[in-house]
Protein backbone atom coordinates (compact mmCIF):
# COMPACT_ATOMS: atom_id res chain seq x y z
CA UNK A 1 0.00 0.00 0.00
CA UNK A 2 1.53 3.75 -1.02
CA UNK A 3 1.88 6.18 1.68
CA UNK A 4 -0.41 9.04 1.56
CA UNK A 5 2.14 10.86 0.21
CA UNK A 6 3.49 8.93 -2.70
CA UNK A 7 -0.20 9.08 -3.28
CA UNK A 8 -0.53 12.91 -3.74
CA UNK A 9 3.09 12.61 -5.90
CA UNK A 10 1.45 10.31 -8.56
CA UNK A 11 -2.13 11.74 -8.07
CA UNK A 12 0.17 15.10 -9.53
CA UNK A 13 2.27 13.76 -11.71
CA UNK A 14 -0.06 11.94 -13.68
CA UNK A 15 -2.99 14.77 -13.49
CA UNK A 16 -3.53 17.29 -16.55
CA UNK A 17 -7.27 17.40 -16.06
CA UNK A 18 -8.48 20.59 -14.36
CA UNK A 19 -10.37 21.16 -10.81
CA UNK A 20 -13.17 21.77 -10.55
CA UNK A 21 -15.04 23.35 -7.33
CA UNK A 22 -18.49 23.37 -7.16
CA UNK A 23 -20.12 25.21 -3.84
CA UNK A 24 -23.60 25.95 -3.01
CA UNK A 25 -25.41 27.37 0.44
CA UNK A 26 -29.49 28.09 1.62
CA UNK A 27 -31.00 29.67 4.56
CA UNK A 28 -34.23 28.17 5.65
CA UNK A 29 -36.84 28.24 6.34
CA UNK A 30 -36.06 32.22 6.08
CA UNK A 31 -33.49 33.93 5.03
CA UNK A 32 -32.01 35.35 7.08
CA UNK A 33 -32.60 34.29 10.65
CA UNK A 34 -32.84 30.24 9.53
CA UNK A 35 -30.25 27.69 9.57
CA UNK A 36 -27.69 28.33 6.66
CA UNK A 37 -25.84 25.13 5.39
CA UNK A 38 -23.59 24.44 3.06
CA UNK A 39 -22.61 21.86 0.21
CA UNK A 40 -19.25 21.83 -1.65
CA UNK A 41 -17.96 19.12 -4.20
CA UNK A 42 -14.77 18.80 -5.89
CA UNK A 43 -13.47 17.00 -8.53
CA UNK A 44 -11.33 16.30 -11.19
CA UNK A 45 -12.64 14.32 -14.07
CA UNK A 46 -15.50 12.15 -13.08
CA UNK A 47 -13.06 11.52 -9.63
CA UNK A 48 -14.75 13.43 -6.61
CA UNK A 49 -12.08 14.27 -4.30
CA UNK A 50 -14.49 15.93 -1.39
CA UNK A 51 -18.12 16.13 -0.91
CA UNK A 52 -18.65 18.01 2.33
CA UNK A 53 -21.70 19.70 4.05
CA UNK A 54 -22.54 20.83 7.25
CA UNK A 55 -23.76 24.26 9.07
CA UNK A 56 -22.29 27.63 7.75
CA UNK A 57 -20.11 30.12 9.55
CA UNK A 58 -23.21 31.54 11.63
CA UNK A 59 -25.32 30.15 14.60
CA UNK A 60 -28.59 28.55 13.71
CA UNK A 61 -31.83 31.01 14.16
CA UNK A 62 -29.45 34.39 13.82
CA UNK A 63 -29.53 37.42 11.87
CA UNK A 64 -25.89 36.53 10.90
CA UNK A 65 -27.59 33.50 9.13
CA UNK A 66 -28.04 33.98 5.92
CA UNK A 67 -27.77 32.35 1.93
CA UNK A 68 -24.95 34.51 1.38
CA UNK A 69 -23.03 33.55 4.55
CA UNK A 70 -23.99 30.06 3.53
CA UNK A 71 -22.27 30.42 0.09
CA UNK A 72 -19.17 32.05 1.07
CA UNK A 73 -18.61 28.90 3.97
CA UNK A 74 -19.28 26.62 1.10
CA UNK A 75 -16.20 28.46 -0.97
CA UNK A 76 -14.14 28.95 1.98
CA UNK A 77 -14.27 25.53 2.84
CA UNK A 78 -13.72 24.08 -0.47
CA UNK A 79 -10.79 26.17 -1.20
CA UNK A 80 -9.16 25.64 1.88
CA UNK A 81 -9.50 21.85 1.56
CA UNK A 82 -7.76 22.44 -1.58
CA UNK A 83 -4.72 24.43 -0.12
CA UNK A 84 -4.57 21.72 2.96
CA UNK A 85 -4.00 19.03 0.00
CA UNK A 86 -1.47 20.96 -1.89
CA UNK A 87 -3.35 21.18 -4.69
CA UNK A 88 -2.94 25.43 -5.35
CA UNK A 89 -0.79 24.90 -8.12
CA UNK A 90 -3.59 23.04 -10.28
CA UNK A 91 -5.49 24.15 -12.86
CA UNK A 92 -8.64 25.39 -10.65
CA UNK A 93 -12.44 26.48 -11.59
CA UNK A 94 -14.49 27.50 -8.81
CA UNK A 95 -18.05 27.35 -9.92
CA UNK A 96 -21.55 27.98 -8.17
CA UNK A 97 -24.56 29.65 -8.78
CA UNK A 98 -24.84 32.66 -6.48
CA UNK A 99 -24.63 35.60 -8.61
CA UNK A 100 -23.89 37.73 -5.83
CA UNK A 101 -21.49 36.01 -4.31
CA UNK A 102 -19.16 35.58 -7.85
CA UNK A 103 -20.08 38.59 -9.08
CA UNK A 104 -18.30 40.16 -5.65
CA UNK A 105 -15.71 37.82 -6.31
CA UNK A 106 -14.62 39.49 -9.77
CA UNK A 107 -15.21 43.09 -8.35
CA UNK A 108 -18.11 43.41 -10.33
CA UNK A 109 -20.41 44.02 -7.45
CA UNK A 110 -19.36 45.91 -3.81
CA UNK A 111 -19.35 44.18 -1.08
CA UNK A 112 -22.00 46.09 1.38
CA UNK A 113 -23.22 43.70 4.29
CA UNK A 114 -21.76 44.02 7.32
CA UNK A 115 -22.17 40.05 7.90
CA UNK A 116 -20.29 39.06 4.79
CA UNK A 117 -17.26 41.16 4.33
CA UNK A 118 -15.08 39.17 6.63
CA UNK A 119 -16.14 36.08 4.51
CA UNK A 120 -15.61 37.82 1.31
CA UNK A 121 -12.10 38.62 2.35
CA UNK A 122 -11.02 35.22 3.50
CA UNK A 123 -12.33 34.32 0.35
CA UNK A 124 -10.04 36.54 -1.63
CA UNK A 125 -7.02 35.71 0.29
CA UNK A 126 -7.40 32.46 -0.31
CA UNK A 127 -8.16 32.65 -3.94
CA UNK A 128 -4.98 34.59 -4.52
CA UNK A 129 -3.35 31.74 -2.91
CA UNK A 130 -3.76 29.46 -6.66
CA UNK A 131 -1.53 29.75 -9.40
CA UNK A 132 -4.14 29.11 -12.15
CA UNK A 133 -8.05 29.65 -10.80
CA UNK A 134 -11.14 30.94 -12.58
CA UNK A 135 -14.59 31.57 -10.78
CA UNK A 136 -17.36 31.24 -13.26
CA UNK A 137 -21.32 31.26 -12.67
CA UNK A 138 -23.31 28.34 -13.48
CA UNK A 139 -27.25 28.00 -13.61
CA UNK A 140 -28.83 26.08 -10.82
CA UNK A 141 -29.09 23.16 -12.71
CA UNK A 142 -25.20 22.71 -13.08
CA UNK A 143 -24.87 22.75 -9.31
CA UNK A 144 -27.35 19.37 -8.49
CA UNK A 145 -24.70 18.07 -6.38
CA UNK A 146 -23.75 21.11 -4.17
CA UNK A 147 -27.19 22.16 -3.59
CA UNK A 148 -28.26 18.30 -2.54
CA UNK A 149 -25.45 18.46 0.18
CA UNK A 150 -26.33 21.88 1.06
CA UNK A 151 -30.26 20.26 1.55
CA UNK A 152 -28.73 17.27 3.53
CA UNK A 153 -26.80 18.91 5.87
CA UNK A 154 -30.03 21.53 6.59
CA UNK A 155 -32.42 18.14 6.82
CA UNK A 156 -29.71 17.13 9.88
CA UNK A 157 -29.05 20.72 11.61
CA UNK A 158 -32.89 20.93 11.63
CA UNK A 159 -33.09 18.09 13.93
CA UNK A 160 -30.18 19.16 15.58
CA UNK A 161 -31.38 22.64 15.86
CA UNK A 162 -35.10 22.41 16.59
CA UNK A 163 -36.98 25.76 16.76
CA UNK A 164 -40.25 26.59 18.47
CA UNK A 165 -41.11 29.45 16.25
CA UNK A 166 -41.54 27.29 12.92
């Protein structure tokens, strides 16, 4: 059996195919104020390397709860499973279907919430951190997998995190 790391030297070695990172988030059952969860998947090829969900940088039943805070944990935590692998030097593509969120990403719109500017510039740092990454918007129905982790992991936190007022 190879050692993790003569793994990760042949997984790079022989690898030409590009990343790819999709992330997705939701806030229910409102928005904000719910319980925000996240989905993230990442592969290359047809491989998945990571499909990881759970609850979103923000305490259940908060105003800091939101969609958007969702999506950027989604990101956040993708890329920085990335960087723990050693995988920054790979051909990257960071898709998901928040418009807000990517259109922030490429400057295109301001960041104004109070709630999300830390997130957006974690986000930033550690997108600088690639050598070769794109972020790109896709339609809904190019995220399936994201957004069904994202619905998972808010099926479990509502059990986890009953409230009285819903």
């Amino acid at each position: 059996m190879q050692s993790k790391a003569a793994q990760h030297q042949e997984f790079k070695s022989s690898t030409s195919d590009t990343i790819f990172l999709n992330f997705d988030g939701l806030c229910e059952p409102k928005n904000p104020g719910g319980i925000a969860t996240y989905g993230v998947v990442i592969r290359r090829g047809k491989v998945h390397l990571l499909e990881d969900n759970g609850l979103a940088f923000a305490k259940p039943w908060t105003y800091e709860a939101s969609n958007n805070v969702a999506e950027y944990s989604a990101l956040i935590k993708g890329l920085e499973w990335l960087k723990e692998h050693k995988m920054s030097e790979f051909e990257v593509i960071v898709r998901g279907d928040s418009s807000l969120v990517i259109n922030q990403l490429k400057g295109t719109f301001k960041v104004k919430a109070a709630r999300i500017r830390p997130l957006y510039m974690r986000a930033k740092k550690l997108l600088g951190d690639f050598e070769s990454l794109k972020v790109e918007w896709v339609d809904r129905s190019q995220n399936k997998e994201a957004d069904l982790l994202s619905r998972i992991a808010y099926a479990r936190a509502k059990r986890e995190y009953p409230s009285t007022r819903y």
